[in-house]
Protein backbone atom coordinates (compact mmCIF):
# COMPACT_ATOMS: atom_id res chain seq x y z
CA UNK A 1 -20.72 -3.74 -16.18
CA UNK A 2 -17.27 -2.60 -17.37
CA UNK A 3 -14.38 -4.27 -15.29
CA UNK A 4 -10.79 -4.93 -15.40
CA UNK A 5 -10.00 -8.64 -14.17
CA UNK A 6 -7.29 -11.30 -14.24
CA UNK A 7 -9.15 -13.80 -16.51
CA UNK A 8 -6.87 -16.75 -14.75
CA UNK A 9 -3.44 -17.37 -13.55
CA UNK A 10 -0.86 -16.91 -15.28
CA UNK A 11 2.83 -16.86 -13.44
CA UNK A 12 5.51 -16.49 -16.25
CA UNK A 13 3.29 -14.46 -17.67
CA UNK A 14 1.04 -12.25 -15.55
CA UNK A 15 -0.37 -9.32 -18.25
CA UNK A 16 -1.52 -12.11 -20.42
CA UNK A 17 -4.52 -12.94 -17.92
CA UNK A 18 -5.50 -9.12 -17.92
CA UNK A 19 -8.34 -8.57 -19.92
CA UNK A 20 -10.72 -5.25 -19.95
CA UNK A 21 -14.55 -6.13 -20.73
CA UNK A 22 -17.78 -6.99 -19.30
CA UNK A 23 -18.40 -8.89 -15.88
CA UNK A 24 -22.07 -9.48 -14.42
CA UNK A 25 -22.92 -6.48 -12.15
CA UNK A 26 -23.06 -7.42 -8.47
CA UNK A 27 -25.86 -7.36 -5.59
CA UNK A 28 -25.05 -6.54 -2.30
CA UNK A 29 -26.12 -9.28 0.23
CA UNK A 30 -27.56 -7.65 3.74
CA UNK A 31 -24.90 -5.31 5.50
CA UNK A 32 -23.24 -4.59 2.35
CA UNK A 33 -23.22 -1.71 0.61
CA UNK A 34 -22.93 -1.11 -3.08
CA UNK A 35 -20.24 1.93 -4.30
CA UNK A 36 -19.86 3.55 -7.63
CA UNK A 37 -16.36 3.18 -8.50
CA UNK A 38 -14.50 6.94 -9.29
CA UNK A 39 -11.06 6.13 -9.04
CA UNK A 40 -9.06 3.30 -8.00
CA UNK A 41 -5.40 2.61 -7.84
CA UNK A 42 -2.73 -0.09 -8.59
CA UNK A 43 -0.73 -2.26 -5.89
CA UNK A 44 1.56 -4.98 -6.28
CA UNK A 45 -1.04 -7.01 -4.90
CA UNK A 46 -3.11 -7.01 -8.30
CA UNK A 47 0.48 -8.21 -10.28
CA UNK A 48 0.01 -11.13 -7.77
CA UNK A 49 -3.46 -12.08 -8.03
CA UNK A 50 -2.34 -11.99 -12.11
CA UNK A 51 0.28 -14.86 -11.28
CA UNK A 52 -1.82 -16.56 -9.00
CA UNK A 53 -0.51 -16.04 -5.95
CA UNK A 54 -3.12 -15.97 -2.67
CA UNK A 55 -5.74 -17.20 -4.83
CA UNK A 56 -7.48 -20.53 -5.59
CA UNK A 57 -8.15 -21.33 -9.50
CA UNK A 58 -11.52 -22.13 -8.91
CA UNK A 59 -11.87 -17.91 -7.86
CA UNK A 60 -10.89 -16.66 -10.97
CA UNK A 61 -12.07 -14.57 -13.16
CA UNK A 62 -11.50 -12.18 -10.32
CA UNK A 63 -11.83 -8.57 -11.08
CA UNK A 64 -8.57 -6.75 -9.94
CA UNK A 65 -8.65 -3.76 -7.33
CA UNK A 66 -7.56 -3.50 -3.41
CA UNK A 67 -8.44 0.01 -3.69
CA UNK A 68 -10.88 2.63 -4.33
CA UNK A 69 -12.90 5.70 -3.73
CA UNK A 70 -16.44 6.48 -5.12
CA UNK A 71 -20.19 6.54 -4.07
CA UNK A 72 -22.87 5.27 -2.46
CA UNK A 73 -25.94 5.19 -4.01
CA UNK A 74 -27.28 8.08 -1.90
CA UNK A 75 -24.17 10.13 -3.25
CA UNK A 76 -21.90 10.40 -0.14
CA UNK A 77 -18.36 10.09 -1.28
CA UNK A 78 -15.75 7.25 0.51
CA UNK A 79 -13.12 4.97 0.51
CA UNK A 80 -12.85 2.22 0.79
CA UNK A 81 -11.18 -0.20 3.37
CA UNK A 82 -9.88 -3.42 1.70
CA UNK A 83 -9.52 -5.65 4.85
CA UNK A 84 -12.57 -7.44 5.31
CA UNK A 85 -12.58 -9.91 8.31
CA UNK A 86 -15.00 -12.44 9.65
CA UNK A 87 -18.00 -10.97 10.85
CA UNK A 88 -17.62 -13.24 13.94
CA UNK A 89 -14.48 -11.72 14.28
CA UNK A 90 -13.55 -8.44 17.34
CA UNK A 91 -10.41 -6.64 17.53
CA UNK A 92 -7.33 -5.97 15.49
CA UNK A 93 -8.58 -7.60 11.66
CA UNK A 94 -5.57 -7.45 10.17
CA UNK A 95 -5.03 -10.52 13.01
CA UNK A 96 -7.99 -12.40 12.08
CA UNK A 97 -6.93 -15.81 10.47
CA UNK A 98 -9.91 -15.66 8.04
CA UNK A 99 -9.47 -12.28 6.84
CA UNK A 100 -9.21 -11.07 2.96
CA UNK A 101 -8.22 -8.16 0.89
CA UNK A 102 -10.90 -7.32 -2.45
CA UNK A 103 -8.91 -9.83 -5.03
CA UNK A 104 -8.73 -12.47 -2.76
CA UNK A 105 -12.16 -13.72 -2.38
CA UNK A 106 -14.31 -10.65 -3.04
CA UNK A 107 -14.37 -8.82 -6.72
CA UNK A 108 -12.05 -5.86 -6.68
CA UNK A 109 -12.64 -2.53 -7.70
CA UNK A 110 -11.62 -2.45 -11.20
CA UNK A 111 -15.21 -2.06 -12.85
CA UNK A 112 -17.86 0.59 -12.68
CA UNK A 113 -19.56 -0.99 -9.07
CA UNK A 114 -17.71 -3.04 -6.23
CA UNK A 115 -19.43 -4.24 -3.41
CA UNK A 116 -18.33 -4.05 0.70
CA UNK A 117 -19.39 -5.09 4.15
CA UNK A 118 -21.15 -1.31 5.11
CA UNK A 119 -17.70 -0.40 7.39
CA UNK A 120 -15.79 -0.82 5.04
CA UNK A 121 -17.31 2.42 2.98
CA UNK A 122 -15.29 5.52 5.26
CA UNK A 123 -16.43 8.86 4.23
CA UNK A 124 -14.00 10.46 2.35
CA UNK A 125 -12.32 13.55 4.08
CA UNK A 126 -13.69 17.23 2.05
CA UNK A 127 -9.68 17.83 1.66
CA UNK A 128 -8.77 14.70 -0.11
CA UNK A 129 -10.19 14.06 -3.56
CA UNK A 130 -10.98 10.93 -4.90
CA UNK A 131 -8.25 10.49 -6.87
CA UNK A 132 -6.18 10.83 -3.94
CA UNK A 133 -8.63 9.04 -1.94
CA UNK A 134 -8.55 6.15 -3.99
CA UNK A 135 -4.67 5.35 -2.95
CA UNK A 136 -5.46 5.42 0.88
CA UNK A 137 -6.55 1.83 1.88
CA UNK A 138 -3.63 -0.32 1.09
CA UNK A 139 -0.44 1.89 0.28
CA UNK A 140 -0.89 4.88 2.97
CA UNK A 141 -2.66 2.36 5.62
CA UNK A 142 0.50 -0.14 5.31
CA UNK A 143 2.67 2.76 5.93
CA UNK A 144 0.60 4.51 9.09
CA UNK A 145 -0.05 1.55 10.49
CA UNK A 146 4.44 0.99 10.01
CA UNK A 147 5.15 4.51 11.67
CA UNK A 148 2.14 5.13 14.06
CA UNK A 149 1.08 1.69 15.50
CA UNK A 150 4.70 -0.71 15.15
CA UNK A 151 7.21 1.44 15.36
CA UNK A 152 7.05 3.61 18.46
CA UNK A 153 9.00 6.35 16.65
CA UNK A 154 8.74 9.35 19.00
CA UNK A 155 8.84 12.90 16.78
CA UNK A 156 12.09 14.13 16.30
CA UNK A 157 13.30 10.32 16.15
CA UNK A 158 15.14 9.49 12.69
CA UNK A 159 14.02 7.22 10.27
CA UNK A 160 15.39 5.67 6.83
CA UNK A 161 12.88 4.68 4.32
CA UNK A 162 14.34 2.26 1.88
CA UNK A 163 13.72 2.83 -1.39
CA UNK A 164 12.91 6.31 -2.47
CA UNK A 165 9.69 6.00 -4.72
CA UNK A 166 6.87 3.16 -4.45
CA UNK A 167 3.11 3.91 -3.21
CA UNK A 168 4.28 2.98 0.53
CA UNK A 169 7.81 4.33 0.45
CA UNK A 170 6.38 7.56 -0.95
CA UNK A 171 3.78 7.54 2.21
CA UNK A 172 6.06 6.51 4.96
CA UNK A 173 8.27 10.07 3.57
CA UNK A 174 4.97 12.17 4.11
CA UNK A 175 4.12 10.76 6.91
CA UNK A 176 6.93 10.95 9.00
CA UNK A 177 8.02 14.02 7.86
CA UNK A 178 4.33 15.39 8.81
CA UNK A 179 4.66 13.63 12.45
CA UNK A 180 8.17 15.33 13.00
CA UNK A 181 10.48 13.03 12.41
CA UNK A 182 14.01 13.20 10.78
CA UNK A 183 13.38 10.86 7.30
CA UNK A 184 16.35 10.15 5.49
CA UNK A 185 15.96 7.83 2.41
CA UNK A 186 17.84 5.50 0.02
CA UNK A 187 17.01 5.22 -4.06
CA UNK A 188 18.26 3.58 -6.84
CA UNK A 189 18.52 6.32 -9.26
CA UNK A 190 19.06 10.54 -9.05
CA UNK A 191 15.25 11.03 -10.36
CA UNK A 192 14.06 8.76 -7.27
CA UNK A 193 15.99 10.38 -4.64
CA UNK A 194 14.89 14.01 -6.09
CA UNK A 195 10.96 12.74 -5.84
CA UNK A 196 11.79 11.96 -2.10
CA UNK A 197 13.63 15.53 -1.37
CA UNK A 198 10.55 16.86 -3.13
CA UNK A 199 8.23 15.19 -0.95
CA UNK A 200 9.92 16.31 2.60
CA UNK A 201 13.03 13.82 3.10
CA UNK A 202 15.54 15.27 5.03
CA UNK A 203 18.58 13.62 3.82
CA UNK A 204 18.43 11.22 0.51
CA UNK A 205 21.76 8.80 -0.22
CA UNK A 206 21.88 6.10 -3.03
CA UNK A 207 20.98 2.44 -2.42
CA UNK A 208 23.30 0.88 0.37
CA UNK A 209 25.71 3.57 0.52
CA UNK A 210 27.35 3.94 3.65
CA UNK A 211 24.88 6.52 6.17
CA UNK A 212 26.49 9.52 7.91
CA UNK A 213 24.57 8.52 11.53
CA UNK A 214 22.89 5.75 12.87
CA UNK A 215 18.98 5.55 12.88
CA UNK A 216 15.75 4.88 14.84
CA UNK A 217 13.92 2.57 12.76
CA UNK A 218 13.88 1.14 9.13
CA UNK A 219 11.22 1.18 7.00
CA UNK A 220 11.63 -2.35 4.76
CA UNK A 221 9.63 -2.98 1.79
CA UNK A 222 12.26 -4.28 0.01
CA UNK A 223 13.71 -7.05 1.40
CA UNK A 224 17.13 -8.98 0.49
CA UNK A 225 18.70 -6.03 -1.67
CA UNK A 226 18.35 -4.24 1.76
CA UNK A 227 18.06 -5.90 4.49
CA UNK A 228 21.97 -6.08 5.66
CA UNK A 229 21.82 -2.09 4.81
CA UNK A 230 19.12 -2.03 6.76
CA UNK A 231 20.77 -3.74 9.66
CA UNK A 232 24.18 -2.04 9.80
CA UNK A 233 21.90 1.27 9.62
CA UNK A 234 20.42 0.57 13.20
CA UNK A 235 21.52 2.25 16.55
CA UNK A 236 21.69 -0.47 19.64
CA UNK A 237 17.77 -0.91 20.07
CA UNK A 238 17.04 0.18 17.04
CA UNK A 239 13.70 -1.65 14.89
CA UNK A 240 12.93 -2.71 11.05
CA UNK A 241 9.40 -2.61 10.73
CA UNK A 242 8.81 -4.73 7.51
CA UNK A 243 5.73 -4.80 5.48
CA UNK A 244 7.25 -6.43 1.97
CA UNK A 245 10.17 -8.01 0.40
CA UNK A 246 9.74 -7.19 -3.47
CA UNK A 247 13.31 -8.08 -4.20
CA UNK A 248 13.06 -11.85 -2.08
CA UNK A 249 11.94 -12.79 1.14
CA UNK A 250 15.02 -15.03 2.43
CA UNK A 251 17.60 -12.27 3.08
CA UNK A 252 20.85 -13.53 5.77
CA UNK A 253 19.54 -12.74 9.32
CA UNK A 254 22.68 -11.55 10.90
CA UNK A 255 21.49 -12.96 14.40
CA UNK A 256 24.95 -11.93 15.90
CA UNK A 257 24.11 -7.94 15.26
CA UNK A 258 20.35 -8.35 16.07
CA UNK A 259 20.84 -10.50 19.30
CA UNK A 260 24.30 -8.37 20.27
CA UNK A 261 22.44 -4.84 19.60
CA UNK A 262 19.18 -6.27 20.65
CA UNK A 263 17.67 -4.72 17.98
CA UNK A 264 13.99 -5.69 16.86
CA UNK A 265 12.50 -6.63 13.89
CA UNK A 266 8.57 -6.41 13.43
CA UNK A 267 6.16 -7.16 10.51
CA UNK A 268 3.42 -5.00 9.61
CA UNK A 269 0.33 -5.51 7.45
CA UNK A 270 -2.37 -3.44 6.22
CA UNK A 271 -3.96 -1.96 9.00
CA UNK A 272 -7.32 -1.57 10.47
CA UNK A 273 -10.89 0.48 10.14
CA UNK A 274 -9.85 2.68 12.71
CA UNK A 275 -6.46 3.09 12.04
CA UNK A 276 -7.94 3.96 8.33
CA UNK A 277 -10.31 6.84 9.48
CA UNK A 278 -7.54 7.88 12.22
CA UNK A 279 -5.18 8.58 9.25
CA UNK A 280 -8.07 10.17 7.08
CA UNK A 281 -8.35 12.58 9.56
CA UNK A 282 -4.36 13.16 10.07
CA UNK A 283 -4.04 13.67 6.58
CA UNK A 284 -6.53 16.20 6.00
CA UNK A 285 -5.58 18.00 9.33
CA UNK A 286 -1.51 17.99 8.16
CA UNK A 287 -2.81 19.12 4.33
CA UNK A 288 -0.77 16.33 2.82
CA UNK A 289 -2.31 14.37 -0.17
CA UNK A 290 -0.40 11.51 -1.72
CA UNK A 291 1.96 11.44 -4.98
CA UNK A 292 0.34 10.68 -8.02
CA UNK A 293 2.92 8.95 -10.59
CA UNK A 294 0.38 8.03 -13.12
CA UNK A 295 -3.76 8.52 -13.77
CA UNK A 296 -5.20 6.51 -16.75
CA UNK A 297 -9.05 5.94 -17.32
CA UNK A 298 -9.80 2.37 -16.42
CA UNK A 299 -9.91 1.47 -20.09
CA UNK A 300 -6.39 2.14 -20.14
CA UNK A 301 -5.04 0.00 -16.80
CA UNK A 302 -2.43 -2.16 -19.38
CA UNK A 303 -0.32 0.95 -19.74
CA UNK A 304 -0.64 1.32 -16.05
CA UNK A 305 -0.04 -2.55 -14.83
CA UNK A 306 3.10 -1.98 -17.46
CA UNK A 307 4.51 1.04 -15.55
CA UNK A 308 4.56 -0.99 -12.37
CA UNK A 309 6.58 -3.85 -13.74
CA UNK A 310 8.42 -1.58 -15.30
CA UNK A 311 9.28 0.41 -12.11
CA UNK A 312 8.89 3.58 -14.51
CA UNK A 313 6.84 5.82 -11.76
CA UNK A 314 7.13 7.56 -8.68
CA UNK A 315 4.02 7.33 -6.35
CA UNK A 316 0.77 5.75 -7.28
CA UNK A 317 -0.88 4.59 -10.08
CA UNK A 318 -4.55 5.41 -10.66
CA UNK A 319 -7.19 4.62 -12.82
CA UNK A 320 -10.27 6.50 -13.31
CA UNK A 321 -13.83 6.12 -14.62
């Protein structure tokens, strides 16, 4: 079958390992399901599993792809939920020691099928379609699971997103806007902040400039270009709910405002089945759908993988087949 995989590691140079061509269709084991791949989109994830990160050598080739949306052989349209936890396992997932995303030990959903335990195949909401679909499992989970389930943001609470225009910044602005809150948000450059007014921020500023009030909660995904921002952007009490660090993970802690304040920090990650179908059912109730930066046919996921590095989009990249 047609796939798009990382062909091995490759750190200093992670496009060299991508390679579009032909992998050996797979065969669902018992309580799996197999789903024809419609759309599927891009997450920084996949750059990762390119350089090797979270993945053994021995695993690779892997085909690339957290996400997806298609259908199941008796035509039913879903997404997909990229978590997939030991079946021994009960409770929260995301806490399960032995859990994986697609990339990490499964084949991804780059490539014409992808197989799943049979949970993790959600029907897809009539409102969404599967383009839009296709960025719900890691991106828009991330950031529901940030607002709804960590940060005990109460509507009419204020929020700053930092960083105006990746797949989960872009979410977290829909999102909170859609659950009432005030969302203010930082960006690097005019076009960034203008995608974030256009998507239902409140307020927009440019990257650590100085904030007219205090806030709620942050939303991090950035990491040491933000995180004393983030700090000094806090009321007394105040939380950073941090799923990411795409500019470095060791940022100063500033214990003396955190302890002094007693403010809280608290990571996030991914989310879970429920919370999935929970915010499949938000989202088609609040008539929101996700921003689309960029939709190639799968045959054309270089360009795409290029636009991420290249920080060139707003929203998510998709490919098609």
């Amino acid at each position: 079958m047609f796939a798009v995989y990382a062909a091995e590691p490759n750190a200093d140079a992670p496009l060299s390992s991508l390679t579009v061509g032909e992998r050996p269709e797979p065969e669902a084991p018992e309580g799996w399901v197999t789903v024809r791949v419609r759309a599927a989109s891009l997450n920084m994830h996949d750059i990762w599993t390119l350089r090797g990160v979270g993945i053994k050598p021995d695993q690779f080739p892997m085909i690339l792809g957290c996400d997806g949306a298609g259908t199941l052989p008796d035509g039913s349209e879903v997404v997909l939920h990229s978590v997939i936890g030991d079946p021994d396992w009960s409770g929260d997932e995301t806490l399960d020691p032995k859990r994986t995303l697609l990339t990490e030990k499964h084949q991804g959903s780059f490539a014409d099928t992808v197989i799943v335990p049979a949970r993790n195949a959600i029907p897809k909401p009539e409102g969404l379609s599967l383009v839009q679909a296709a960025c719900m499992g890691t991106a828009w989970l991330t950031a529901y699971r940030m607002i709804f389930t960590k940060s005990g943001l109460r509507p009419g609470q204020r929020m700053l997103v930092q960083g105006a225009s990746g797949g989960v910044s872009t979410a977290l602005i829909q999102l909170g806007r859609a659950a009432g809150m005030e969302v203010w948000v930082t960006g690097r450059t005019e076009d960034k902040r203008a995608v974030a007014e256009r998507l239902g921020a409140h307020a927009v500023f440019p990257s650590g400039e100085r904030l007219p009030g205090k806030v709620d909660a942050v939303f991090e995904t950035v990491g040491e270009a933000t995180w004393s921002h983030s700090m000094r952007a806090l009321k007394p009490g105040g939380i950073i709910v941090i799923s990411g660090s795409t500019s470095g993970p060791n940022p100063p802690a500033d214990l003396q405002r955190l302890f002094f304040l007693q403010l809280r920090v608290v990571g996030s990650t991914m989310g879970t089945r429920e919370e999935l179908a929970d915010m499949l059912s938000f989202i088609a109730n609040a008539g929101i759908s996700p921003e689309i930066g960029l939709e190639l046919p799968m045959e054309k996921a270089e360009e795409g993988f290029r636009a991420m590095l290249d920080g060139s989009t707003s929203g998510k990249i998709v490919f098609t087949r």
